[in-house]
PDB file of N, CA and C in Angstrom:
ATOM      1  N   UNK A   1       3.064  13.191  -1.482  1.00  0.00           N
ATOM      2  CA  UNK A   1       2.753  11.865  -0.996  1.00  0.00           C
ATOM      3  C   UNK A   1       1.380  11.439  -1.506  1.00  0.00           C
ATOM      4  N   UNK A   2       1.169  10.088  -1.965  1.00  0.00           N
ATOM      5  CA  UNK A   2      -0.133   9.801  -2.074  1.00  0.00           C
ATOM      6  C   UNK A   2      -0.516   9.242  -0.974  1.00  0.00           C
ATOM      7  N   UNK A   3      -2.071   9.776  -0.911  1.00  0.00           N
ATOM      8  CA  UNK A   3      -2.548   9.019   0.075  1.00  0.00           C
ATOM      9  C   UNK A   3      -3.954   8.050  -0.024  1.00  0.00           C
ATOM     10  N   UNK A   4      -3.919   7.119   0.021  1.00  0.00           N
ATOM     11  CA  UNK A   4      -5.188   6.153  -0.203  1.00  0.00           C
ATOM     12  C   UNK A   4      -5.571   5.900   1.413  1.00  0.00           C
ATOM     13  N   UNK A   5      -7.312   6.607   1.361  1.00  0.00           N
ATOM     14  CA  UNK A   5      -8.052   6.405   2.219  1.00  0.00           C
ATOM     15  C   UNK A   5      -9.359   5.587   2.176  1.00  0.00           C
ATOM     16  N   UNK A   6      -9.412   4.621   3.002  1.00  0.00           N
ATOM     17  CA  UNK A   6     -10.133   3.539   3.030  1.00  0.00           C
ATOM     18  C   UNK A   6     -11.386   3.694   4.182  1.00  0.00           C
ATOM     19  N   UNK A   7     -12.455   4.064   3.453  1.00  0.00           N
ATOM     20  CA  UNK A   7     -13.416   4.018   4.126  1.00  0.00           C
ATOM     21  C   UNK A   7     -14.168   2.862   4.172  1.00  0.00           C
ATOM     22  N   UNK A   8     -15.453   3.253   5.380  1.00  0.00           N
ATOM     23  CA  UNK A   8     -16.507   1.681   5.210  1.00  0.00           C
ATOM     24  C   UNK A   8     -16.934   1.426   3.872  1.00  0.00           C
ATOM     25  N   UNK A   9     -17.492   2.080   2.373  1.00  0.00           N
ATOM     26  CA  UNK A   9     -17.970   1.817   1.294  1.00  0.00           C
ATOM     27  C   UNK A   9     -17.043   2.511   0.248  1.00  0.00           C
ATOM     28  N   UNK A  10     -15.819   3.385   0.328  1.00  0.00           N
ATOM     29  CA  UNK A  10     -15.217   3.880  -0.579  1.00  0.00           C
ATOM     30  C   UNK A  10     -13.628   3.671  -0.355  1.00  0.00           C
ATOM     31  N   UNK A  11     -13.309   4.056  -1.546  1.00  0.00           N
ATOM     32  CA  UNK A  11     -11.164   4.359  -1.185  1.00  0.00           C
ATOM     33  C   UNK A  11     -10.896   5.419  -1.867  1.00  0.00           C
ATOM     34  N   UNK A  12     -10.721   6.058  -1.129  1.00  0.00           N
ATOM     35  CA  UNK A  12      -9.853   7.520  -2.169  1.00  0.00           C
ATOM     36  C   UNK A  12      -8.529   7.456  -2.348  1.00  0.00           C
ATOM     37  N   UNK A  13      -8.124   7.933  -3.245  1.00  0.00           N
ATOM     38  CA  UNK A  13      -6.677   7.958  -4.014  1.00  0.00           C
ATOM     39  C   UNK A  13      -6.556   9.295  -3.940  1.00  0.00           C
ATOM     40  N   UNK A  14      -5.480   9.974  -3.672  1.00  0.00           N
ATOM     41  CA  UNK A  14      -5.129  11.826  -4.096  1.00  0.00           C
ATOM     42  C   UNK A  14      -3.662  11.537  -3.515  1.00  0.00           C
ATOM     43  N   UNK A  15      -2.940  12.625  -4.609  1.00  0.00           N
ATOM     44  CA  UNK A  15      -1.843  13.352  -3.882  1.00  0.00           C
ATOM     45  C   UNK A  15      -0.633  12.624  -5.267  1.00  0.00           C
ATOM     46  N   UNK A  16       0.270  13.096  -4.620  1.00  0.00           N
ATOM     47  CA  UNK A  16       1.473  12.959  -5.870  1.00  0.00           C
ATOM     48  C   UNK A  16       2.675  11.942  -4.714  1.00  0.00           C
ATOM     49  N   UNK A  17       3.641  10.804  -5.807  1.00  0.00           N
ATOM     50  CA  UNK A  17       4.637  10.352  -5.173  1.00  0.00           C
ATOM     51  C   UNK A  17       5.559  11.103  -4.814  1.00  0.00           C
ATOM     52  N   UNK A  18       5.938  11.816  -5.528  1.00  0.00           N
ATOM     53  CA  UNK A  18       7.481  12.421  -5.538  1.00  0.00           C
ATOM     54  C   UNK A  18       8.202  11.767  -5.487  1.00  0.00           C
ATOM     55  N   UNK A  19       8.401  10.541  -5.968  1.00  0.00           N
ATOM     56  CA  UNK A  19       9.759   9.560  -6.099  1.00  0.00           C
ATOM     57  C   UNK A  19      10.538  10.367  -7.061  1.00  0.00           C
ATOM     58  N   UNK A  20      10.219  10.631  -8.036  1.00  0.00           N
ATOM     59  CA  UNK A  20      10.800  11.081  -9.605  1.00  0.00           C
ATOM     60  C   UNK A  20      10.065  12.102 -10.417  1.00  0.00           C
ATOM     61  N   UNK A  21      10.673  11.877 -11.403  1.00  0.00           N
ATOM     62  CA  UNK A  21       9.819  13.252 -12.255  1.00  0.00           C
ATOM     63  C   UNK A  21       9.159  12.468 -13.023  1.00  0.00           C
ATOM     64  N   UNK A  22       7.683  13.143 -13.619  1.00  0.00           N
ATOM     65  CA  UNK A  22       7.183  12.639 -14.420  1.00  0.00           C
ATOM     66  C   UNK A  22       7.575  11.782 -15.386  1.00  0.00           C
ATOM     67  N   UNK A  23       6.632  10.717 -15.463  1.00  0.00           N
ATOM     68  CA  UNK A  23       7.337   9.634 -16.505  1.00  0.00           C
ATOM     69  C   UNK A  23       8.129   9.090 -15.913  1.00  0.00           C
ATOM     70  N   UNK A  24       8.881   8.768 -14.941  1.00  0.00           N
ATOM     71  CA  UNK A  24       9.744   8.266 -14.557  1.00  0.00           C
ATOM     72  C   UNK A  24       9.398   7.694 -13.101  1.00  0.00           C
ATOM     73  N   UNK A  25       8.256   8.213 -12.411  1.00  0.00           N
ATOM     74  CA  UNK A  25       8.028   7.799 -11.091  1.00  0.00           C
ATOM     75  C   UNK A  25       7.579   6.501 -10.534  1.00  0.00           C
ATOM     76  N   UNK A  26       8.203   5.499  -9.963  1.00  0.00           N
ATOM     77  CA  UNK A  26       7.872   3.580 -10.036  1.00  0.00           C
ATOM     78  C   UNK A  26       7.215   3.858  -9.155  1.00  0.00           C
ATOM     79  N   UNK A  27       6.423   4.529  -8.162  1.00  0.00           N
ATOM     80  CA  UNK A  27       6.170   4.170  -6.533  1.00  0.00           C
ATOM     81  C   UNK A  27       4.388   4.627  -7.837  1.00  0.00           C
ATOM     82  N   UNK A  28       4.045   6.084  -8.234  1.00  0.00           N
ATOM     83  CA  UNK A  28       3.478   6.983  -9.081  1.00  0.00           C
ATOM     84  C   UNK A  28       2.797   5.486  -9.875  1.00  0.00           C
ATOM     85  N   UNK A  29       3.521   4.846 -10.849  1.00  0.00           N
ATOM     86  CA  UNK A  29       3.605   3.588 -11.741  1.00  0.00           C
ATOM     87  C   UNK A  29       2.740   2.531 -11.076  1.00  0.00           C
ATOM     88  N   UNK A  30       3.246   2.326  -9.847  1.00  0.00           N
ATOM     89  CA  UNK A  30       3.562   1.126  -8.582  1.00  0.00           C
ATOM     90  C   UNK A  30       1.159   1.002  -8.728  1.00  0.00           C
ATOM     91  N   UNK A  31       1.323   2.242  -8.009  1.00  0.00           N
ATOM     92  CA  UNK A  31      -0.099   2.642  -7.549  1.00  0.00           C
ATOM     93  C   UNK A  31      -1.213   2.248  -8.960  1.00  0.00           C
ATOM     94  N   UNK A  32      -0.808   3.155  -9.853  1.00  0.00           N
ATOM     95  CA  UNK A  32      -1.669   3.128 -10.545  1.00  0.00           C
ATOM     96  C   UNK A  32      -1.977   1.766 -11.426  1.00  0.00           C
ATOM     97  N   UNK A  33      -1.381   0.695 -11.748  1.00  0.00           N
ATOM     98  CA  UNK A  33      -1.023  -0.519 -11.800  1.00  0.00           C
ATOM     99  C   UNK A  33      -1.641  -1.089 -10.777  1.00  0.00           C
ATOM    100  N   UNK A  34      -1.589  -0.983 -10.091  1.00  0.00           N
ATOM    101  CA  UNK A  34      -2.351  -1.973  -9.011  1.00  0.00           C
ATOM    102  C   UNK A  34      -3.846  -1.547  -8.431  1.00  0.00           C
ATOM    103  N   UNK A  35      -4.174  -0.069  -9.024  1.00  0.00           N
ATOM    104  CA  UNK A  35      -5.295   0.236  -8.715  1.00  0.00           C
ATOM    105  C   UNK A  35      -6.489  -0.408 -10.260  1.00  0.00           C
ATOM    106  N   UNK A  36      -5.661  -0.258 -11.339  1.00  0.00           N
ATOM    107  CA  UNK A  36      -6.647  -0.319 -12.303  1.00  0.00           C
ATOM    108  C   UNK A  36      -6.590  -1.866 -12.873  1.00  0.00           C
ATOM    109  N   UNK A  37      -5.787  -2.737 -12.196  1.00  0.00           N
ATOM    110  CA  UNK A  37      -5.490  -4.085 -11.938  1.00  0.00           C
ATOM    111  C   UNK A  37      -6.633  -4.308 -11.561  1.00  0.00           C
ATOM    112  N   UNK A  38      -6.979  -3.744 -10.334  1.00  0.00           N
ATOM    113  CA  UNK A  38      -7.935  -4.177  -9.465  1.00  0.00           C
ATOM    114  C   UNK A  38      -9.436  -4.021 -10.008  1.00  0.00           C
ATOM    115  N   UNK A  39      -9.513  -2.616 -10.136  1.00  0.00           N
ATOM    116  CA  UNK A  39     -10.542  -1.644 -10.879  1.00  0.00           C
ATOM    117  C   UNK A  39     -11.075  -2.596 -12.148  1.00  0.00           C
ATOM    118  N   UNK A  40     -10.517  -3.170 -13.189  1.00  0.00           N
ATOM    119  CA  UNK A  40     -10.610  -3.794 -14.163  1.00  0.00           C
ATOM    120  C   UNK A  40     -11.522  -5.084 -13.929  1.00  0.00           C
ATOM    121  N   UNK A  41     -10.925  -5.667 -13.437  1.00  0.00           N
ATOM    122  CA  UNK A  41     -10.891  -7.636 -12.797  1.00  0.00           C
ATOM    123  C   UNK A  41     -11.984  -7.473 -12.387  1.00  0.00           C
ATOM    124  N   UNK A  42     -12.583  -6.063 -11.483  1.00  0.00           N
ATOM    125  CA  UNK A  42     -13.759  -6.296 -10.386  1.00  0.00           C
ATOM    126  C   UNK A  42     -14.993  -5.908 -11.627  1.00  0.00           C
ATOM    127  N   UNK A  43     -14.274  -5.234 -12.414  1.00  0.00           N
ATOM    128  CA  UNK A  43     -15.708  -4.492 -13.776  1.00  0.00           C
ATOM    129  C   UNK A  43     -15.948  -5.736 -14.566  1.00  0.00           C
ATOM    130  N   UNK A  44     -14.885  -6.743 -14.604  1.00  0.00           N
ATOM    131  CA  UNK A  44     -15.002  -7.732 -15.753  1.00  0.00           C
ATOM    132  C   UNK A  44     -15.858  -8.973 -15.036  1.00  0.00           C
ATOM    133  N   UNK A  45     -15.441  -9.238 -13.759  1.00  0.00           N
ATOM    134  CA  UNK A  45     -16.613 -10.050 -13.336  1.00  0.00           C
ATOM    135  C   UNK A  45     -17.723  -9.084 -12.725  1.00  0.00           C
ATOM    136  N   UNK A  46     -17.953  -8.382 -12.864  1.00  0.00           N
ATOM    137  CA  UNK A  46     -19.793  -8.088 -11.981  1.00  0.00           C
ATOM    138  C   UNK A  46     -19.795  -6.332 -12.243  1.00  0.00           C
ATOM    139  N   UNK A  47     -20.042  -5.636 -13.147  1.00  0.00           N
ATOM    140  CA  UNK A  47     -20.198  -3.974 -13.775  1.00  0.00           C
ATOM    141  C   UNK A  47     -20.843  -4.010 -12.488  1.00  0.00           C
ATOM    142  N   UNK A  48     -21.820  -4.260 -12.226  1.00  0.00           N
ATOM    143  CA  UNK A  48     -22.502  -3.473 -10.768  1.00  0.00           C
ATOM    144  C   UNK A  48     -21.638  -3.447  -8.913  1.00  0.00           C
ATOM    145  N   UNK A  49     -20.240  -3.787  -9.187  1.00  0.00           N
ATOM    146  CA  UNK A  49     -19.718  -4.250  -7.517  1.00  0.00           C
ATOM    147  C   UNK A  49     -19.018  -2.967  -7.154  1.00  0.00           C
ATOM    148  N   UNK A  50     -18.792  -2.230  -8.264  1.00  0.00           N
ATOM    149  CA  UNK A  50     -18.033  -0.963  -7.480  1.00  0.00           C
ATOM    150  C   UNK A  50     -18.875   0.141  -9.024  1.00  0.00           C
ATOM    151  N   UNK A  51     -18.198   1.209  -8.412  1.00  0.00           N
ATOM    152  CA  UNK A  51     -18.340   2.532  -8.998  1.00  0.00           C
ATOM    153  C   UNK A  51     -16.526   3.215  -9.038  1.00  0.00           C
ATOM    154  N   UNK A  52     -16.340   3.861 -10.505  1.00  0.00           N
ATOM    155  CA  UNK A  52     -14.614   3.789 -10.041  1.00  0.00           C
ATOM    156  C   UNK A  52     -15.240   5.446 -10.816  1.00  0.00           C
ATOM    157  N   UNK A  53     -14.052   6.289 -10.368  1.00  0.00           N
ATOM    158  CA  UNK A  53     -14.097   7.642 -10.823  1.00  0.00           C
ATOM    159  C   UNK A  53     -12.742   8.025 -11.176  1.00  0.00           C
ATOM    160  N   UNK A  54     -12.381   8.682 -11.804  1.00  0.00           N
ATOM    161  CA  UNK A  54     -10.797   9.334 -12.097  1.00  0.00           C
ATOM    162  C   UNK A  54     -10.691  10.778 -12.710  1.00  0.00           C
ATOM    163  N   UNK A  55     -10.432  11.366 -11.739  1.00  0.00           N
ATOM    164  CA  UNK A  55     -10.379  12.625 -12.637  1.00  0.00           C
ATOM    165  C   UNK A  55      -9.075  13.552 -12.079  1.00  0.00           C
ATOM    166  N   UNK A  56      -8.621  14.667 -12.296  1.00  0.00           N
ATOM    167  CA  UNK A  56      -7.588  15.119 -12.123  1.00  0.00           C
ATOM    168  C   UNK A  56      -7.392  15.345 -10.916  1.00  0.00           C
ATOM    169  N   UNK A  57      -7.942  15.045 -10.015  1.00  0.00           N
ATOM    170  CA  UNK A  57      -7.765  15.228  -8.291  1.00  0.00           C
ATOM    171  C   UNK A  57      -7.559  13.945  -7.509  1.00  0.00           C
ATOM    172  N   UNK A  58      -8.223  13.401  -8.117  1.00  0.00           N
ATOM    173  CA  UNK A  58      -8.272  11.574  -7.128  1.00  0.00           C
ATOM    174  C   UNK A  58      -8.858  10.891  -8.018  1.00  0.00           C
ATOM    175  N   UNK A  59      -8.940   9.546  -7.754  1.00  0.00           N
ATOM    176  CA  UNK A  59      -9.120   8.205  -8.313  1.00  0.00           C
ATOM    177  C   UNK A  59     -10.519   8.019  -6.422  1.00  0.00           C
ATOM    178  N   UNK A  60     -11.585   7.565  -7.047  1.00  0.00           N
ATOM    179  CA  UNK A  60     -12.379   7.039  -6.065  1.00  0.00           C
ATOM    180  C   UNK A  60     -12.990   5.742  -6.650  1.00  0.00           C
ATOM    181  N   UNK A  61     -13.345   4.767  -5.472  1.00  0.00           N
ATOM    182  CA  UNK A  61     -13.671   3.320  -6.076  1.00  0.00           C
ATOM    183  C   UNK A  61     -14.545   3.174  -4.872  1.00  0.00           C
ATOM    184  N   UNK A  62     -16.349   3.249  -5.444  1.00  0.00           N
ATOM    185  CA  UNK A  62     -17.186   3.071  -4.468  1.00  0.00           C
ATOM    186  C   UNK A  62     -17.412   1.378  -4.279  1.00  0.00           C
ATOM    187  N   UNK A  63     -17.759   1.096  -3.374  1.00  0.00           N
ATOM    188  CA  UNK A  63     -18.109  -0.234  -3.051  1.00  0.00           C
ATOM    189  C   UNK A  63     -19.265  -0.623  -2.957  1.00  0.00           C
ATOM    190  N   UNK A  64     -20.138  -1.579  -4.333  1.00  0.00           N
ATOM    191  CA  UNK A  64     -21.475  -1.181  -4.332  1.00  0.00           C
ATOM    192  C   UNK A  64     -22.226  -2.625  -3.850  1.00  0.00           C
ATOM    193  N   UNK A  65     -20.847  -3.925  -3.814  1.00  0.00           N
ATOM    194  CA  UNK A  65     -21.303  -5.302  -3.566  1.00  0.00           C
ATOM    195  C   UNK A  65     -20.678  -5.680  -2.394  1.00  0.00           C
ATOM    196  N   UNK A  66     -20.871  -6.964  -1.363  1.00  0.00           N
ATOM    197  CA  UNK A  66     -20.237  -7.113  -0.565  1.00  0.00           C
ATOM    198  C   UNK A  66     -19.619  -8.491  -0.621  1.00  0.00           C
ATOM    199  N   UNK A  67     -20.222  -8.846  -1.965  1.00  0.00           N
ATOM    200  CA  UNK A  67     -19.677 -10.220  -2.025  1.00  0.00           C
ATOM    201  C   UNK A  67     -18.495 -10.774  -2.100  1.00  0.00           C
ATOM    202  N   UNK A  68     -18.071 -12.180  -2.443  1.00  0.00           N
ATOM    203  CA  UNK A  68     -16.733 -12.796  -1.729  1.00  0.00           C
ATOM    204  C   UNK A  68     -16.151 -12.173  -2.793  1.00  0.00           C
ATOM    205  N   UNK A  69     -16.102 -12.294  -3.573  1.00  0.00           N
ATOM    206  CA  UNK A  69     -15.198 -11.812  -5.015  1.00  0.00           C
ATOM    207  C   UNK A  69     -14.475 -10.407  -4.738  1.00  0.00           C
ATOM    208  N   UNK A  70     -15.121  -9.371  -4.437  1.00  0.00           N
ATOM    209  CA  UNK A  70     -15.302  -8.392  -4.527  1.00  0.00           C
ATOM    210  C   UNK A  70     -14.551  -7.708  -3.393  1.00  0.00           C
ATOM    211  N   UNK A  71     -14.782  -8.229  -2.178  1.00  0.00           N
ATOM    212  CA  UNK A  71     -14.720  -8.280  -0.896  1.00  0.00           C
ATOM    213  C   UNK A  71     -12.388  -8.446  -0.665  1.00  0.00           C
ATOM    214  N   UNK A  72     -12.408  -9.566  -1.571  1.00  0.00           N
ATOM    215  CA  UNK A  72     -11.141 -10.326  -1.960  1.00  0.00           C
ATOM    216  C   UNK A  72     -10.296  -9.528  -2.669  1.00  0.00           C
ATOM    217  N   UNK A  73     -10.718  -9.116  -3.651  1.00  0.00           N
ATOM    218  CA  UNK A  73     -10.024  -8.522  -4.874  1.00  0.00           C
ATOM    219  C   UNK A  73      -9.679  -6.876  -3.669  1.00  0.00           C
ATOM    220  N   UNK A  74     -10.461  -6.000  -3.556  1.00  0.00           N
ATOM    221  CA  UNK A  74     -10.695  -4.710  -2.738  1.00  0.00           C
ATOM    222  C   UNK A  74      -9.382  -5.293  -1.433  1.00  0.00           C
ATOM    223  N   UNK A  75      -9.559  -6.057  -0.428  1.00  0.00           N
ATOM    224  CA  UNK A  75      -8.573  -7.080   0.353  1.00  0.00           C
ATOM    225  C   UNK A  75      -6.946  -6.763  -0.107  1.00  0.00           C
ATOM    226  N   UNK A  76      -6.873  -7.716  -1.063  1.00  0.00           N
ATOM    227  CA  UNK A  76      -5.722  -8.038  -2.127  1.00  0.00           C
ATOM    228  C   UNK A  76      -4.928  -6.108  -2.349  1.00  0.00           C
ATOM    229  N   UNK A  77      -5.761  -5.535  -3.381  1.00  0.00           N
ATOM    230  CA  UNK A  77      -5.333  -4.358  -3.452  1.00  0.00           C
ATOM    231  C   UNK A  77      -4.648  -3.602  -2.364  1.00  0.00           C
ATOM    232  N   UNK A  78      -5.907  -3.423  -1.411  1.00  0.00           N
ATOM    233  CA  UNK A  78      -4.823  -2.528  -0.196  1.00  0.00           C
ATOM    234  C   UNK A  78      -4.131  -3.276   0.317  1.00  0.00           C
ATOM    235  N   UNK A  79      -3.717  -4.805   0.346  1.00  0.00           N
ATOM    236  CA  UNK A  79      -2.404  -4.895   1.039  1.00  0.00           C
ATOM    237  C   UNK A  79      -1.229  -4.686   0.182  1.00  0.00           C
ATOM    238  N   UNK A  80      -1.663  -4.925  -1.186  1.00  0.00           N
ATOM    239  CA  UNK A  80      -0.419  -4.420  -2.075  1.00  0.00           C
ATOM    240  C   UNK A  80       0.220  -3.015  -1.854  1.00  0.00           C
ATOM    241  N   UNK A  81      -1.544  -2.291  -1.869  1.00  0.00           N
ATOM    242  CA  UNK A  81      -0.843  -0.443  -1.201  1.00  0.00           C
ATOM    243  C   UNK A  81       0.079  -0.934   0.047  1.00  0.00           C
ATOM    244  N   UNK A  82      -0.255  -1.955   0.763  1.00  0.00           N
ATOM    245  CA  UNK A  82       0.114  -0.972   2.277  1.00  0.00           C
ATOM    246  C   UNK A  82       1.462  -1.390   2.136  1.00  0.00           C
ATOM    247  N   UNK A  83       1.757  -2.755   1.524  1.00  0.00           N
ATOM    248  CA  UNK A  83       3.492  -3.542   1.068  1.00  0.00           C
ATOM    249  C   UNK A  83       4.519  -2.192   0.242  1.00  0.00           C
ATOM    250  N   UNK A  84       3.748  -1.759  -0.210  1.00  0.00           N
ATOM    251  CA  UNK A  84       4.155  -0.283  -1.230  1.00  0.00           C
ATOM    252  C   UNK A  84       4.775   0.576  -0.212  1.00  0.00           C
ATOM    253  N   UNK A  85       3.517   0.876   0.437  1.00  0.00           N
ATOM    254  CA  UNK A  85       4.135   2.114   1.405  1.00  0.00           C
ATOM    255  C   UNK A  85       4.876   1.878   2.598  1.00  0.00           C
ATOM    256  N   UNK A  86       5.477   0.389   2.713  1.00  0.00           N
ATOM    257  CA  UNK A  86       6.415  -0.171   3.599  1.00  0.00           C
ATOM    258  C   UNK A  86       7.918   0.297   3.335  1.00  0.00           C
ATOM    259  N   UNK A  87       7.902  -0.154   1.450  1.00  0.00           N
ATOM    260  CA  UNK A  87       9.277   0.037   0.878  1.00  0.00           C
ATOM    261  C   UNK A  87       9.199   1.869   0.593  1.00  0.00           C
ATOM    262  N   UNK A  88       8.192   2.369   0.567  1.00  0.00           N
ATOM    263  CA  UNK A  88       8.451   3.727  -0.038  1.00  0.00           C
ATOM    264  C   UNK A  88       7.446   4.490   0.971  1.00  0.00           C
ATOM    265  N   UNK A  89       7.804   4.859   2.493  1.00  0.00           N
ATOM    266  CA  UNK A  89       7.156   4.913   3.740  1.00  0.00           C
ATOM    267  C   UNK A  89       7.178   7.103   2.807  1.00  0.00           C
ATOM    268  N   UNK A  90       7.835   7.749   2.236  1.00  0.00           N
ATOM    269  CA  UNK A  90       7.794   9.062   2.425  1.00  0.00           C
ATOM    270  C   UNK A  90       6.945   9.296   1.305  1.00  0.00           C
ATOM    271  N   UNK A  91       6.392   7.930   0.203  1.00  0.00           N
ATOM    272  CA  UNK A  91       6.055   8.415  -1.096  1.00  0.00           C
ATOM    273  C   UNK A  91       4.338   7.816  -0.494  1.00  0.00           C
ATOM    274  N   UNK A  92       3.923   7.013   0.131  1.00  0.00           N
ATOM    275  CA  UNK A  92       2.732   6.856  -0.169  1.00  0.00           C
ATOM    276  C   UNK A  92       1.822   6.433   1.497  1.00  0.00           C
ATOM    277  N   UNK A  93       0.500   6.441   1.410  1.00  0.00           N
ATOM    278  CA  UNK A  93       0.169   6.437   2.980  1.00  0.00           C
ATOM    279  C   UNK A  93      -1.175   5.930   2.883  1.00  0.00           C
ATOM    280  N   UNK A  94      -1.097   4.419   3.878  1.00  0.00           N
ATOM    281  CA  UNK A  94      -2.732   4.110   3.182  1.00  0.00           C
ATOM    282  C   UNK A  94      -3.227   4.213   4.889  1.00  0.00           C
ATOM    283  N   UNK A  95      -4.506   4.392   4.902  1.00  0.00           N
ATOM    284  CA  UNK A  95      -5.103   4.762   5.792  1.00  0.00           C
ATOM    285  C   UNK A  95      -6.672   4.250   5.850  1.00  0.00           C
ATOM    286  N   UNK A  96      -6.835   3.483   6.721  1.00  0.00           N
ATOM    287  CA  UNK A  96      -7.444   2.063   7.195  1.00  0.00           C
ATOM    288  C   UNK A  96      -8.523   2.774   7.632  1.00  0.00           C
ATOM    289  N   UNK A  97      -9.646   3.610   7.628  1.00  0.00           N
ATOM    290  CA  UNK A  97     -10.597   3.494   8.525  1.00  0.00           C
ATOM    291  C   UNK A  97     -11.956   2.625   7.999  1.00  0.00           C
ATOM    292  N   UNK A  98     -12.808   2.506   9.334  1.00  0.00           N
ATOM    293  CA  UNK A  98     -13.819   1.361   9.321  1.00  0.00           C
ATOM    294  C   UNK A  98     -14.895   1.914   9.266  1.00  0.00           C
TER     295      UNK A  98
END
């Protein structure tokens, strides 16, 4: 299961879908698409609003601005996760804390 955890200044990403096998996984696809969607858009207007990391354990995306842009885009993303893990409740798990 992946799980995206949402802290007050960060979001962690870890864990595997298990929808499918490699190469083949849409939920796996779903995530990462909508994380570097996000990740991208927020680097192209303002390099200083987040901090993004990726390495073979998790995907982390620090939160370094609080502004409207930023604020919106970060917004936008996790409700896409959480619409995700509505249709695919065993493949993915987002988790809201404040």
């Amino acid at each position: 299961m992946i799980k995206v955890e949402k802290k007050y200044d960060y979001i962690k990403i870890y864990g595997h879908a298990d929808f499918d096998t490699l190469g083949k996984d849409i939920v796996c696809a779903s995530v990462s698409s909508i994380i570097y969607t996000t990740v991208n858009g927020l680097l192209n207007i303002n390099q200083k609003s987040i901090k993004f990391s990726d390495n073979d354990e998790y995907m982390k995306i620090e939160i370094l601005s609080n502004d409207d842009i930023t604020l919106k885009l970060i917004t936008n993303m996790l409700e896409m996760l959480k619409e995700l893990s509505r249709k695919y409740p065993k493949n993915i798990e987002v988790i809201n804390e404040k």
